[in-house]
C-alpha atoms as a PDB file:
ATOM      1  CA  UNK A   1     120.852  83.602   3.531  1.00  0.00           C
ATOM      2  CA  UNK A   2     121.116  80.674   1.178  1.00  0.00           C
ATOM      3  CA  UNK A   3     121.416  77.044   2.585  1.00  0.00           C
ATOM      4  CA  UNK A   4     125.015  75.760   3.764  1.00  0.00           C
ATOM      5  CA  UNK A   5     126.304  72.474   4.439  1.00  0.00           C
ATOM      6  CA  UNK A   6     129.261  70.590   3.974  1.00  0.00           C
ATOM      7  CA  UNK A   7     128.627  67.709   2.651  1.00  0.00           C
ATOM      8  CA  UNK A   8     131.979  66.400   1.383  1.00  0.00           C
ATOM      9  CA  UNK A   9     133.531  65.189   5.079  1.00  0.00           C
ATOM     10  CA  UNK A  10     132.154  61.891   6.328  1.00  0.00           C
ATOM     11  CA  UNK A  11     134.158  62.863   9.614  1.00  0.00           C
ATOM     12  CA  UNK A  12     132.246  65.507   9.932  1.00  0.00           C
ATOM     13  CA  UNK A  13     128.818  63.577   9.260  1.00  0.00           C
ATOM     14  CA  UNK A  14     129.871  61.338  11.916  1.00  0.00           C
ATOM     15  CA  UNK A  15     130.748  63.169  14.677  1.00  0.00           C
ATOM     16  CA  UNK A  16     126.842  65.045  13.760  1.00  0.00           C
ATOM     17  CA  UNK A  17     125.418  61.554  14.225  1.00  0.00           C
ATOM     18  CA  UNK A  18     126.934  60.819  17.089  1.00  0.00           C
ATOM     19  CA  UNK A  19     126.341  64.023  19.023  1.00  0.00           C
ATOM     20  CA  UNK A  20     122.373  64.053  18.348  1.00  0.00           C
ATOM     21  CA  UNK A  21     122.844  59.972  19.669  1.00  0.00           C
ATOM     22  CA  UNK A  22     124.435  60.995  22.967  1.00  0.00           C
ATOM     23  CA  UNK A  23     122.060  64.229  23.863  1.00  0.00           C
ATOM     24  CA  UNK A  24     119.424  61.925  22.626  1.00  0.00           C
ATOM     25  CA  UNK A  25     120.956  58.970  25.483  1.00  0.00           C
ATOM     26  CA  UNK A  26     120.814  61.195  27.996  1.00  0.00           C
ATOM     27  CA  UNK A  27     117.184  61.914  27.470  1.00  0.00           C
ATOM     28  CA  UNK A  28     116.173  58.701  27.658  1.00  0.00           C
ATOM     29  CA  UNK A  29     118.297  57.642  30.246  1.00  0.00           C
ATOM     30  CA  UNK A  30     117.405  61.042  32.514  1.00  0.00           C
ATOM     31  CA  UNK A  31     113.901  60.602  31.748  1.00  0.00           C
ATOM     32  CA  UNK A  32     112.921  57.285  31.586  1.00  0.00           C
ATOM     33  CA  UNK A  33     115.681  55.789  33.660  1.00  0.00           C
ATOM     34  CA  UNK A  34     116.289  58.124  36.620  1.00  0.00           C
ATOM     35  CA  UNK A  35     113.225  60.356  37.399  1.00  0.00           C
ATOM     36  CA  UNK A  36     110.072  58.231  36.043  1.00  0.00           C
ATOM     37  CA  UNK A  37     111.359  55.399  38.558  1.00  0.00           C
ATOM     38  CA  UNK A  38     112.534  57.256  40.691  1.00  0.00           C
ATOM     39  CA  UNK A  39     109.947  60.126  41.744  1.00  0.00           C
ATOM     40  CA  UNK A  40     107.005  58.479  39.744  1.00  0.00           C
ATOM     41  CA  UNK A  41     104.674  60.592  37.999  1.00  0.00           C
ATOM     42  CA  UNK A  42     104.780  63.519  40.101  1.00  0.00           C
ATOM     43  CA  UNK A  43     104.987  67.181  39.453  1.00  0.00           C
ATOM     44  CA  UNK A  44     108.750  66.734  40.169  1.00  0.00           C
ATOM     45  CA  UNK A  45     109.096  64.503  37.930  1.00  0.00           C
ATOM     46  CA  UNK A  46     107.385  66.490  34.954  1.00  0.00           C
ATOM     47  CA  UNK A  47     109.858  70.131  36.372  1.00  0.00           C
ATOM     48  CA  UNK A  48     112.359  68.217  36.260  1.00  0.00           C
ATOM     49  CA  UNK A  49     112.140  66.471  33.529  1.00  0.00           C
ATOM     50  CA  UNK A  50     110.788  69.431  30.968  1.00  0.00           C
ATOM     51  CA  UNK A  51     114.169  71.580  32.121  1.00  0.00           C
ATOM     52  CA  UNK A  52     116.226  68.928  31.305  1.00  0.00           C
ATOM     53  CA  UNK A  53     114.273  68.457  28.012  1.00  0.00           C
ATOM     54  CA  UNK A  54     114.435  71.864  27.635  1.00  0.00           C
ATOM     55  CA  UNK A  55     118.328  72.636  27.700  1.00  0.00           C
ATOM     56  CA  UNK A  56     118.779  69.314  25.599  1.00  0.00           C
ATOM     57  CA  UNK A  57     116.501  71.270  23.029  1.00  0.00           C
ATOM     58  CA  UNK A  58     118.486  74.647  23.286  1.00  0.00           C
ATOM     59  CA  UNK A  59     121.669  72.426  22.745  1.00  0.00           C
ATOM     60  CA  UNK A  60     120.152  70.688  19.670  1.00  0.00           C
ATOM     61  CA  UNK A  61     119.193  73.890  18.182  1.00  0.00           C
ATOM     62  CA  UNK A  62     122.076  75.630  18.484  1.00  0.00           C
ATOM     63  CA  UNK A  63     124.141  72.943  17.284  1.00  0.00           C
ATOM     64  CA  UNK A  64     121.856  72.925  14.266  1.00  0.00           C
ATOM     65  CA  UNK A  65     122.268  77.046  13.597  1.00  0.00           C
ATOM     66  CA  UNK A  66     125.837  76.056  13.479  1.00  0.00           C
ATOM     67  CA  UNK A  67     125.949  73.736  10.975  1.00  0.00           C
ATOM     68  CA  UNK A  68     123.623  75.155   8.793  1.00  0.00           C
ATOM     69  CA  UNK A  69     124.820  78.816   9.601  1.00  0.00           C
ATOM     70  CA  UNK A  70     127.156  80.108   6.340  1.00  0.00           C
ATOM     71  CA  UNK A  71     130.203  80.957   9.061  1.00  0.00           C
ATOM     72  CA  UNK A  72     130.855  83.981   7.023  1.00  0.00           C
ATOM     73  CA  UNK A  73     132.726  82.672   3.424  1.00  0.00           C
ATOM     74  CA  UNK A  74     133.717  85.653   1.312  1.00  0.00           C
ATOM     75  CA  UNK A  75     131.847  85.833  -1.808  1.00  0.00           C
ATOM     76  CA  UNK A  76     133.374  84.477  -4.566  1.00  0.00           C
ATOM     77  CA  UNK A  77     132.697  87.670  -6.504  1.00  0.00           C
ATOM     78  CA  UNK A  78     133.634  89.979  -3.818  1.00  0.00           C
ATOM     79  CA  UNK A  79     135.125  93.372  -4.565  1.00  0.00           C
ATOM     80  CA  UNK A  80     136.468  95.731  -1.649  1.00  0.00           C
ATOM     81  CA  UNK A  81     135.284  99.452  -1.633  1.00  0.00           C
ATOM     82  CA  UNK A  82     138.597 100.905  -2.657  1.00  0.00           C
ATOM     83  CA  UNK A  83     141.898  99.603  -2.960  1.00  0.00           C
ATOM     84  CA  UNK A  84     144.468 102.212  -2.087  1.00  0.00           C
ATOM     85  CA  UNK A  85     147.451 100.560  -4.016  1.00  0.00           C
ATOM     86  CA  UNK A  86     148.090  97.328  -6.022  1.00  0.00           C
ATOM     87  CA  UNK A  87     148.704  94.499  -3.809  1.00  0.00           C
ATOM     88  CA  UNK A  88     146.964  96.483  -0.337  1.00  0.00           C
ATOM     89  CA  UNK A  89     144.890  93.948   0.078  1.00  0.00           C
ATOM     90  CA  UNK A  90     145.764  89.826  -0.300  1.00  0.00           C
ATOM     91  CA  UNK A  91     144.533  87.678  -2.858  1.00  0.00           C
ATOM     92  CA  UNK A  92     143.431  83.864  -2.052  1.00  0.00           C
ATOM     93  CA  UNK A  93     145.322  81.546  -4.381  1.00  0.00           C
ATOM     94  CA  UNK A  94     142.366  78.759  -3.607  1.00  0.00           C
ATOM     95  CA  UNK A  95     139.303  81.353  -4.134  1.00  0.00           C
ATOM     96  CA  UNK A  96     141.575  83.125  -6.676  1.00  0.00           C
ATOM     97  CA  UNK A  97     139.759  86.010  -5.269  1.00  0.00           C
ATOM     98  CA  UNK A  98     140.440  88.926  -2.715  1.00  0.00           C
ATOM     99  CA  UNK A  99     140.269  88.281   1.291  1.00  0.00           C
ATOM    100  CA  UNK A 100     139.495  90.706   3.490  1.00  0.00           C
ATOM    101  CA  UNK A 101     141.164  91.351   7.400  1.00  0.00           C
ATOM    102  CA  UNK A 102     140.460  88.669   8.827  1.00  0.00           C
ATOM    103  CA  UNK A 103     139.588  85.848   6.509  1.00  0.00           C
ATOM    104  CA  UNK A 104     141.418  82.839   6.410  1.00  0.00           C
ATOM    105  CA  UNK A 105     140.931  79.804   3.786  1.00  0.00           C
ATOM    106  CA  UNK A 106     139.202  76.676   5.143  1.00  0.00           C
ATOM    107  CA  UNK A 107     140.555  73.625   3.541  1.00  0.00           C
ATOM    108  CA  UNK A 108     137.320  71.625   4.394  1.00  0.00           C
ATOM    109  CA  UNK A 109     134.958  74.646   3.810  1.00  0.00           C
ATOM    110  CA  UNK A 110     137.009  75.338   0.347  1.00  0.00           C
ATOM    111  CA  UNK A 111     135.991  79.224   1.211  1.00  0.00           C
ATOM    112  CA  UNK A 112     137.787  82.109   3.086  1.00  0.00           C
ATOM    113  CA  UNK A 113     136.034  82.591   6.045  1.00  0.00           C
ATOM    114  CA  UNK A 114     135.436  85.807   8.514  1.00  0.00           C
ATOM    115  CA  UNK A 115     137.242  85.278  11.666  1.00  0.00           C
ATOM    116  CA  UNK A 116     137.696  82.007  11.601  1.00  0.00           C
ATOM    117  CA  UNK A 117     137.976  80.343  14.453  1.00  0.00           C
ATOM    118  CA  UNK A 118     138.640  76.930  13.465  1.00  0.00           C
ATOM    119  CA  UNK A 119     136.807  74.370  11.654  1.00  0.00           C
ATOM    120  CA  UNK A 120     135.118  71.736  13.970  1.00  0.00           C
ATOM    121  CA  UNK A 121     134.165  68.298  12.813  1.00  0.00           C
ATOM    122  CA  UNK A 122     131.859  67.937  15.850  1.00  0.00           C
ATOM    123  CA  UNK A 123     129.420  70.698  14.036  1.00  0.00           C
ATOM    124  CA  UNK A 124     130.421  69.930  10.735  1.00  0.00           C
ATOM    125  CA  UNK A 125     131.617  73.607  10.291  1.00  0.00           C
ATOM    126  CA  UNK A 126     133.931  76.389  10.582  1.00  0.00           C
ATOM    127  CA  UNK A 127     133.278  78.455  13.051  1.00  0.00           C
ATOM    128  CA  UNK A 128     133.294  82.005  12.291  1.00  0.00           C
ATOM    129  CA  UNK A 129     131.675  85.602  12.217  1.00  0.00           C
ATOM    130  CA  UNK A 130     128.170  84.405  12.044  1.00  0.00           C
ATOM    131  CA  UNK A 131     128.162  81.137  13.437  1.00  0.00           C
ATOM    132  CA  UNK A 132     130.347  81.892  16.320  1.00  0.00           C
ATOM    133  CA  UNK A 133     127.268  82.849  19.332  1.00  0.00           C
ATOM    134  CA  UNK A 134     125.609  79.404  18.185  1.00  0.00           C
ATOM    135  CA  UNK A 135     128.739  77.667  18.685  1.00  0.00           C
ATOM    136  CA  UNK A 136     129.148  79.173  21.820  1.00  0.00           C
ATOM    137  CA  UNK A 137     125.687  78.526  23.085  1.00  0.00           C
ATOM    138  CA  UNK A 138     125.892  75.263  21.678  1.00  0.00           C
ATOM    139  CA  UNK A 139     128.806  74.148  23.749  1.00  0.00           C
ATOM    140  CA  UNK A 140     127.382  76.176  27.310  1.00  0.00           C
ATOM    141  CA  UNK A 141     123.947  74.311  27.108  1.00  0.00           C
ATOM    142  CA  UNK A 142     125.823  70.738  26.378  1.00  0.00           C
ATOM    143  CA  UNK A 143     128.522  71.820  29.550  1.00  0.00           C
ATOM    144  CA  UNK A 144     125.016  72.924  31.672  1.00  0.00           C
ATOM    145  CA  UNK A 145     123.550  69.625  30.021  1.00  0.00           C
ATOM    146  CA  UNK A 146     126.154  67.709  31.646  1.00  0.00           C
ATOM    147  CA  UNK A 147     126.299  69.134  34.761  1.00  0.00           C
ATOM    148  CA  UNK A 148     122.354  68.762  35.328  1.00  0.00           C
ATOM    149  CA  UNK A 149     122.899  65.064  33.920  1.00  0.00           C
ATOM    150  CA  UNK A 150     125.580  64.504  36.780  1.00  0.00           C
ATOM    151  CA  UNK A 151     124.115  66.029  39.787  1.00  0.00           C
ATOM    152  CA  UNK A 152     120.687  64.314  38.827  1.00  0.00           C
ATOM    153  CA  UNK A 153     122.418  60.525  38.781  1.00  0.00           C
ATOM    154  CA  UNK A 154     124.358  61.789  41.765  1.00  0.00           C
ATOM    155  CA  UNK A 155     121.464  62.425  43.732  1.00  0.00           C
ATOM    156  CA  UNK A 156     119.690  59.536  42.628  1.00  0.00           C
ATOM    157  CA  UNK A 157     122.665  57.303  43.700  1.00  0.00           C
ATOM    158  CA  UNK A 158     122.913  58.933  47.113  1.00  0.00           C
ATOM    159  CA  UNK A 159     119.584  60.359  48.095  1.00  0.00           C
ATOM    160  CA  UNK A 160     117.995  57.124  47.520  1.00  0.00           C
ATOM    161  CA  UNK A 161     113.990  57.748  47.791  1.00  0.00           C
ATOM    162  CA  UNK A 162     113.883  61.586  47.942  1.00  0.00           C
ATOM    163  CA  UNK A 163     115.693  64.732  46.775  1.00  0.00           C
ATOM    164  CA  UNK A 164     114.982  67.552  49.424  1.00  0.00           C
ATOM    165  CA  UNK A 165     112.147  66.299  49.970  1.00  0.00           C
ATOM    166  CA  UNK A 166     111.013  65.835  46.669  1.00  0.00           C
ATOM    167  CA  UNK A 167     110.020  62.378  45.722  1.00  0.00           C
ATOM    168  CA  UNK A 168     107.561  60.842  47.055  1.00  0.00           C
ATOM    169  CA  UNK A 169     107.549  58.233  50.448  1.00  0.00           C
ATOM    170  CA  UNK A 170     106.654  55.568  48.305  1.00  0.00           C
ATOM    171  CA  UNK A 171     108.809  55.558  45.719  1.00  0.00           C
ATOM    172  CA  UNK A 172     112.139  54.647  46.841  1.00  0.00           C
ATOM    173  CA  UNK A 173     114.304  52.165  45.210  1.00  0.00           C
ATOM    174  CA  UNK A 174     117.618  51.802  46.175  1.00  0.00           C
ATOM    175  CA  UNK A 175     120.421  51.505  43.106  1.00  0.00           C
ATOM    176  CA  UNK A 176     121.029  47.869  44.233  1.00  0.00           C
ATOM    177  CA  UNK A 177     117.351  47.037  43.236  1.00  0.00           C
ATOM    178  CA  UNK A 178     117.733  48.818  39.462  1.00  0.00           C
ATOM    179  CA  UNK A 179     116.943  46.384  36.553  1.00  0.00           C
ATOM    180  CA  UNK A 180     120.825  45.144  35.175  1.00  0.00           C
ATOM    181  CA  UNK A 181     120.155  47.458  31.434  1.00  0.00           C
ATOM    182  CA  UNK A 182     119.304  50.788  33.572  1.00  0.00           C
ATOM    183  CA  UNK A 183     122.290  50.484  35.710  1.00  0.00           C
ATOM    184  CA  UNK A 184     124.195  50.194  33.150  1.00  0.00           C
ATOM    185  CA  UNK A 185     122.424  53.089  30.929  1.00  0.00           C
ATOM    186  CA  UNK A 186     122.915  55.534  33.846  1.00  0.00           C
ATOM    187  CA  UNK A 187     127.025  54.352  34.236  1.00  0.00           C
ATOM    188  CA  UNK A 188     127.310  55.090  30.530  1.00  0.00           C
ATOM    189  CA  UNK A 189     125.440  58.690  31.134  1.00  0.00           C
ATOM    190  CA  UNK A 190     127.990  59.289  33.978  1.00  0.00           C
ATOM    191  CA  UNK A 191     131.413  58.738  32.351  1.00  0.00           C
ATOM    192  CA  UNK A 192     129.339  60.657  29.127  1.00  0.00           C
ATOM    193  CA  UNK A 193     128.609  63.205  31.274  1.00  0.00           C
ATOM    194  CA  UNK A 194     132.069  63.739  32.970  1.00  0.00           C
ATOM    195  CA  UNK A 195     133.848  63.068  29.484  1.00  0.00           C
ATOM    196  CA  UNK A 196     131.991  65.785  27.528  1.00  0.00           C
ATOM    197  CA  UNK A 197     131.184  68.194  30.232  1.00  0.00           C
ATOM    198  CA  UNK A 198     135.448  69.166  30.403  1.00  0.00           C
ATOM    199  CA  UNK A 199     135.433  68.681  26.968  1.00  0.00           C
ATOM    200  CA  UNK A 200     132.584  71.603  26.160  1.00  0.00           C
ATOM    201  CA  UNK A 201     133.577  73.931  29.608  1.00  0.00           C
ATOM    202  CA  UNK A 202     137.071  74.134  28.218  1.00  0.00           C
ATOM    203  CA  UNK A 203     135.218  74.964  24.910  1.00  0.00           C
ATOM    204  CA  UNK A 204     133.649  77.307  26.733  1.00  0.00           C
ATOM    205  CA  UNK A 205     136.172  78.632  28.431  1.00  0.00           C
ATOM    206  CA  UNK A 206     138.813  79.038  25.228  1.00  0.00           C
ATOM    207  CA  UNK A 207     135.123  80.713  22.922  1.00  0.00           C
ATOM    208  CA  UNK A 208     134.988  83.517  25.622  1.00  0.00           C
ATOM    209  CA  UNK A 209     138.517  84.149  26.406  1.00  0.00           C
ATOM    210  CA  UNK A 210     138.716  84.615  22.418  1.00  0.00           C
ATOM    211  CA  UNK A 211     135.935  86.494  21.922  1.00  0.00           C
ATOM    212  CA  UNK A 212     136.432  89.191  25.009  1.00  0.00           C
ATOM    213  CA  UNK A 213     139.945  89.481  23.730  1.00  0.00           C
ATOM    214  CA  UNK A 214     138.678  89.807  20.363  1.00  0.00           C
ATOM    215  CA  UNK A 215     141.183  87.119  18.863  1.00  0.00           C
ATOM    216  CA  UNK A 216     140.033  84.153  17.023  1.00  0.00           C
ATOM    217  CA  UNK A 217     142.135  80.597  17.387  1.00  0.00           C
ATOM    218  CA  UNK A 218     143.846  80.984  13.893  1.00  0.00           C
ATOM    219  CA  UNK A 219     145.011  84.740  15.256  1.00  0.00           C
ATOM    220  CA  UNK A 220     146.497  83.601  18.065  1.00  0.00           C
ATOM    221  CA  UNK A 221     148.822  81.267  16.197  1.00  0.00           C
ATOM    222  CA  UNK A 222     149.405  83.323  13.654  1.00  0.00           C
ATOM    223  CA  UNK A 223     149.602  86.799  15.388  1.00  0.00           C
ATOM    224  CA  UNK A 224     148.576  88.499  12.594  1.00  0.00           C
ATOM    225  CA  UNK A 225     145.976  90.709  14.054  1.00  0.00           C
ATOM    226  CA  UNK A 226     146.003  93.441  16.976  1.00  0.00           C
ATOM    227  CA  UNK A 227     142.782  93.677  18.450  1.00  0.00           C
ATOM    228  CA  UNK A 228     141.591  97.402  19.090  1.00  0.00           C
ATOM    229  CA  UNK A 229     141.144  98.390  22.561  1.00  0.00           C
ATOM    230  CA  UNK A 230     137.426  97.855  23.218  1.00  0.00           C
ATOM    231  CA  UNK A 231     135.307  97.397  26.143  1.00  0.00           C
ATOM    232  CA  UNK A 232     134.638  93.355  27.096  1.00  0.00           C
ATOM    233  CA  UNK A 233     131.036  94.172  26.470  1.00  0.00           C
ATOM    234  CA  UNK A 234     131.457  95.837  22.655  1.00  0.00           C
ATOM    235  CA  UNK A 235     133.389  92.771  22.152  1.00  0.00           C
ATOM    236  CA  UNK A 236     131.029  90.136  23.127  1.00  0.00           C
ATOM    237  CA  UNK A 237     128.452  92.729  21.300  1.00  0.00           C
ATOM    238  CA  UNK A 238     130.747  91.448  17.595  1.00  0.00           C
ATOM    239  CA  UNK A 239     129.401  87.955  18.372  1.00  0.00           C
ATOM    240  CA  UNK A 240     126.170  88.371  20.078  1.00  0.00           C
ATOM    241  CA  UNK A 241     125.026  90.720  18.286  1.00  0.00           C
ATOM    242  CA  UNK A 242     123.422  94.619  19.066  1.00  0.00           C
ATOM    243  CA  UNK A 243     121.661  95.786  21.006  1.00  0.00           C
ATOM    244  CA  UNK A 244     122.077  93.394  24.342  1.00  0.00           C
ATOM    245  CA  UNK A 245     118.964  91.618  24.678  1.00  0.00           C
ATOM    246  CA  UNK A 246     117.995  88.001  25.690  1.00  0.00           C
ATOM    247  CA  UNK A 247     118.033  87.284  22.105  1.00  0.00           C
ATOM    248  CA  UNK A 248     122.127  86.376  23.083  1.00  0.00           C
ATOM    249  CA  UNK A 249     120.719  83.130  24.835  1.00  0.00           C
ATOM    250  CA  UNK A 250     118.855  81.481  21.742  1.00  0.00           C
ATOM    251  CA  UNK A 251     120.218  80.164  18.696  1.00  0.00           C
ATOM    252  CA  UNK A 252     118.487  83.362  16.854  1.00  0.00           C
ATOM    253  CA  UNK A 253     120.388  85.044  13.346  1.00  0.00           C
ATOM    254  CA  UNK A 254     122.769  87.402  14.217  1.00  0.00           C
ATOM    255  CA  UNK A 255     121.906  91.042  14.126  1.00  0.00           C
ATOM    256  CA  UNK A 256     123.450  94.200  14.579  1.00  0.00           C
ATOM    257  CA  UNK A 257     120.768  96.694  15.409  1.00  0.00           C
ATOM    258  CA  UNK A 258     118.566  95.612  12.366  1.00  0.00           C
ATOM    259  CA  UNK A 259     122.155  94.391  10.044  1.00  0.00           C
ATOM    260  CA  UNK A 260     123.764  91.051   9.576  1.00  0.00           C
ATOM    261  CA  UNK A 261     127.115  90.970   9.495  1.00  0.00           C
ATOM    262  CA  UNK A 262     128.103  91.829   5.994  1.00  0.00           C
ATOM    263  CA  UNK A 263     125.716  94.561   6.017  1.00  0.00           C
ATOM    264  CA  UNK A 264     127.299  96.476   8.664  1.00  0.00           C
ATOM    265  CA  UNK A 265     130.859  96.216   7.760  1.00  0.00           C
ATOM    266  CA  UNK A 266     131.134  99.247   5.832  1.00  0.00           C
ATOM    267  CA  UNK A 267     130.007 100.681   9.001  1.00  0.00           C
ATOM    268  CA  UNK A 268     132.386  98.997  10.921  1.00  0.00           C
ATOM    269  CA  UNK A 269     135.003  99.682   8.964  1.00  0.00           C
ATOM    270  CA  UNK A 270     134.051 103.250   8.819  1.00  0.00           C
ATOM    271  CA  UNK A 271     134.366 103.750  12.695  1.00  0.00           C
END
C-alpha cells in the first residue's frame, strides 16, 4: 500500500514524458484540429470529442496505476509458512532473502517480483502480479485510442464536410484549404497513430495470450513453470481480479473477493 516509484532510470522517466506528450498531441490535434473545424460546435462535435477525451483519460490513468502500482516485490523480510527441507525453497543472492514460485529479480526494480512479466521503460515499471490488469488496460485503451484517432483523420480526409450525415452543411472545408501547422499536426497524429497502435495491439495481443495461458514473458524463456490446467476465465480472474465485474475495465486496485494479492496467497496456495 505504500508509495512506489522508480526513480533511479532516466530511460524510464523519459519514455513517461513522452507518452503523456503524445496522448496529450492527439488531444489537441483530435480536438482542436479535426472536429472543432471540422463539425463546428455541434453536439457531434462535443460526443465525439468527450469519447475521445474519455478513452485518452482511461489510458492516462491506467498508465499511472502502473507506475505507481508496487508490481508485487517480495518483502525484504519475508518468511514462507513452512519450509519442508533446507534449500526447498531458493534464496535471492541480490535481496539476500527467500523468493517464492514465481518471483524473479528485477535488475532495475532491485526487488524480486511476483510473476514478472518484464520490466517496461515505457511505464517506468515491472510488470507483475498487481500491476499486470493496469498494464493491460493501459495498452487496450492506447490501441482503441489509436484506432479512434485514425478512423477520425480518415474520415475527415475523405468525407470532406460530413460524416454520415453528421456535420453540419456549412461547415465543410476541404484538407486542401487546412492552415499549413494543422496539416501538418494531423500527418504527425497519423504516422503516431499507425506507429503505436501495432506497437500496443501486439502488446495486447502477447498480455492476453500470457495471461489465459497463465505464463508470464520471463516463464516462457525460462520454462520454469507449468501452468495448472484452469479454465481461460479463472485465469484472466488471477489478473483481473474476483468476482467478474466491470471493475476489470478501470484502472481500480486489484481484489480478490475482498483480498489483495498477498492476502490471498495462503489461500491460493492452499487450493
Amino acid at each position: 500500500n505504500s508509495f512506489w516509484c522508480i526513480a533511479n532510470d532516466p530511460c524510464g522517466i523519459c519514455c513517461v514524458g513522452l507518452t503523456y506528450v503524445l496522448i496529450l498531441f492527439a488531444d489537441y490535434v483530435i480536438v482542436l484540429e479535426v472536429l472543432l473545424p471540422w463539425l463546428g460546435l455541434t453536439a457531434n462535435c462535443c460526443m465525439l470529442s468527450l469519447v475521445f477525451l474519455g478513452i485518452s483519460t482511461l489510458a492516462i490513468c491506467s498508465h499511472a496505476r502502473t507506475m505507481l502500482t508496487d508490481p508485487g516485490a517480495v518483502p525484504l523480510e519475508y518468511q514462507p509458512p513452512e519450509i519442508s527441507a533446507p534449500g526447498s525453497l531458493p534464496m535471492c543472492s541480490r535481496c539476500n532473502g527467500f523468493k517464492p514460485q514465481r518471483a524473479h529479480h528485477c535488475s532495475q526494480c532491485d526487488r524480486c517480483i511476483m510473476k514478472m512479466d518484464h520490466h517496461c521503460p515505457w511505464v517506468n515499471n515491472c510488470v507483475g502480479a498487481n500491476n499486470q490488469k493496469h498494464f493491460v488496460l493501459f495498452v487496450g485503451y492506447t490501441a482503441l485510442l489509436s484506432c479512434v484517432a485514425l478512423v477520425l483523420l480518415v474520415a475527415r480526409l475523405v468525407g470532406g464536410s460530413s460524416v454520415g450525415g453528421m456535420a453540419r452543411a456549412s461547415a465543410p472545408m476541404s484538407m486542401q484549404s487546412e492552415p499549413a501547422a494543422g496539416f501538418l499536426y494531423m500527418c504527425l497524429l497519423f504516422f503516431e497513430s499507425i506507429l503505436f497502435g501495432l506497437f500496443t495491439t501486439a502488446m495486447l495481443c502477447e498480455q492476453v495470450s500470457s495471461i489465459v495461458s497463465d505464463q508470464t514473458g520471463i516463464e516462457r524463456l525460462k520454462h520454469d513453470y507449468i501452468a495448472p490446467q484452469r479454465s481461460t476465465l479463472a485465469n484472466l480472474s488471477e489478473t483481473f481480479g474476483r468476482p467478474v465485474s466491470l471493475l476489470w475495465l478501470l484502472p481500480t486496485s486489484v481484489r480478490f473477493n475482498g483480498l489483495t494479492w498477498w492476502e490471498s496467497m495462503p489461500i491460493e496456495h492452499e487450493v
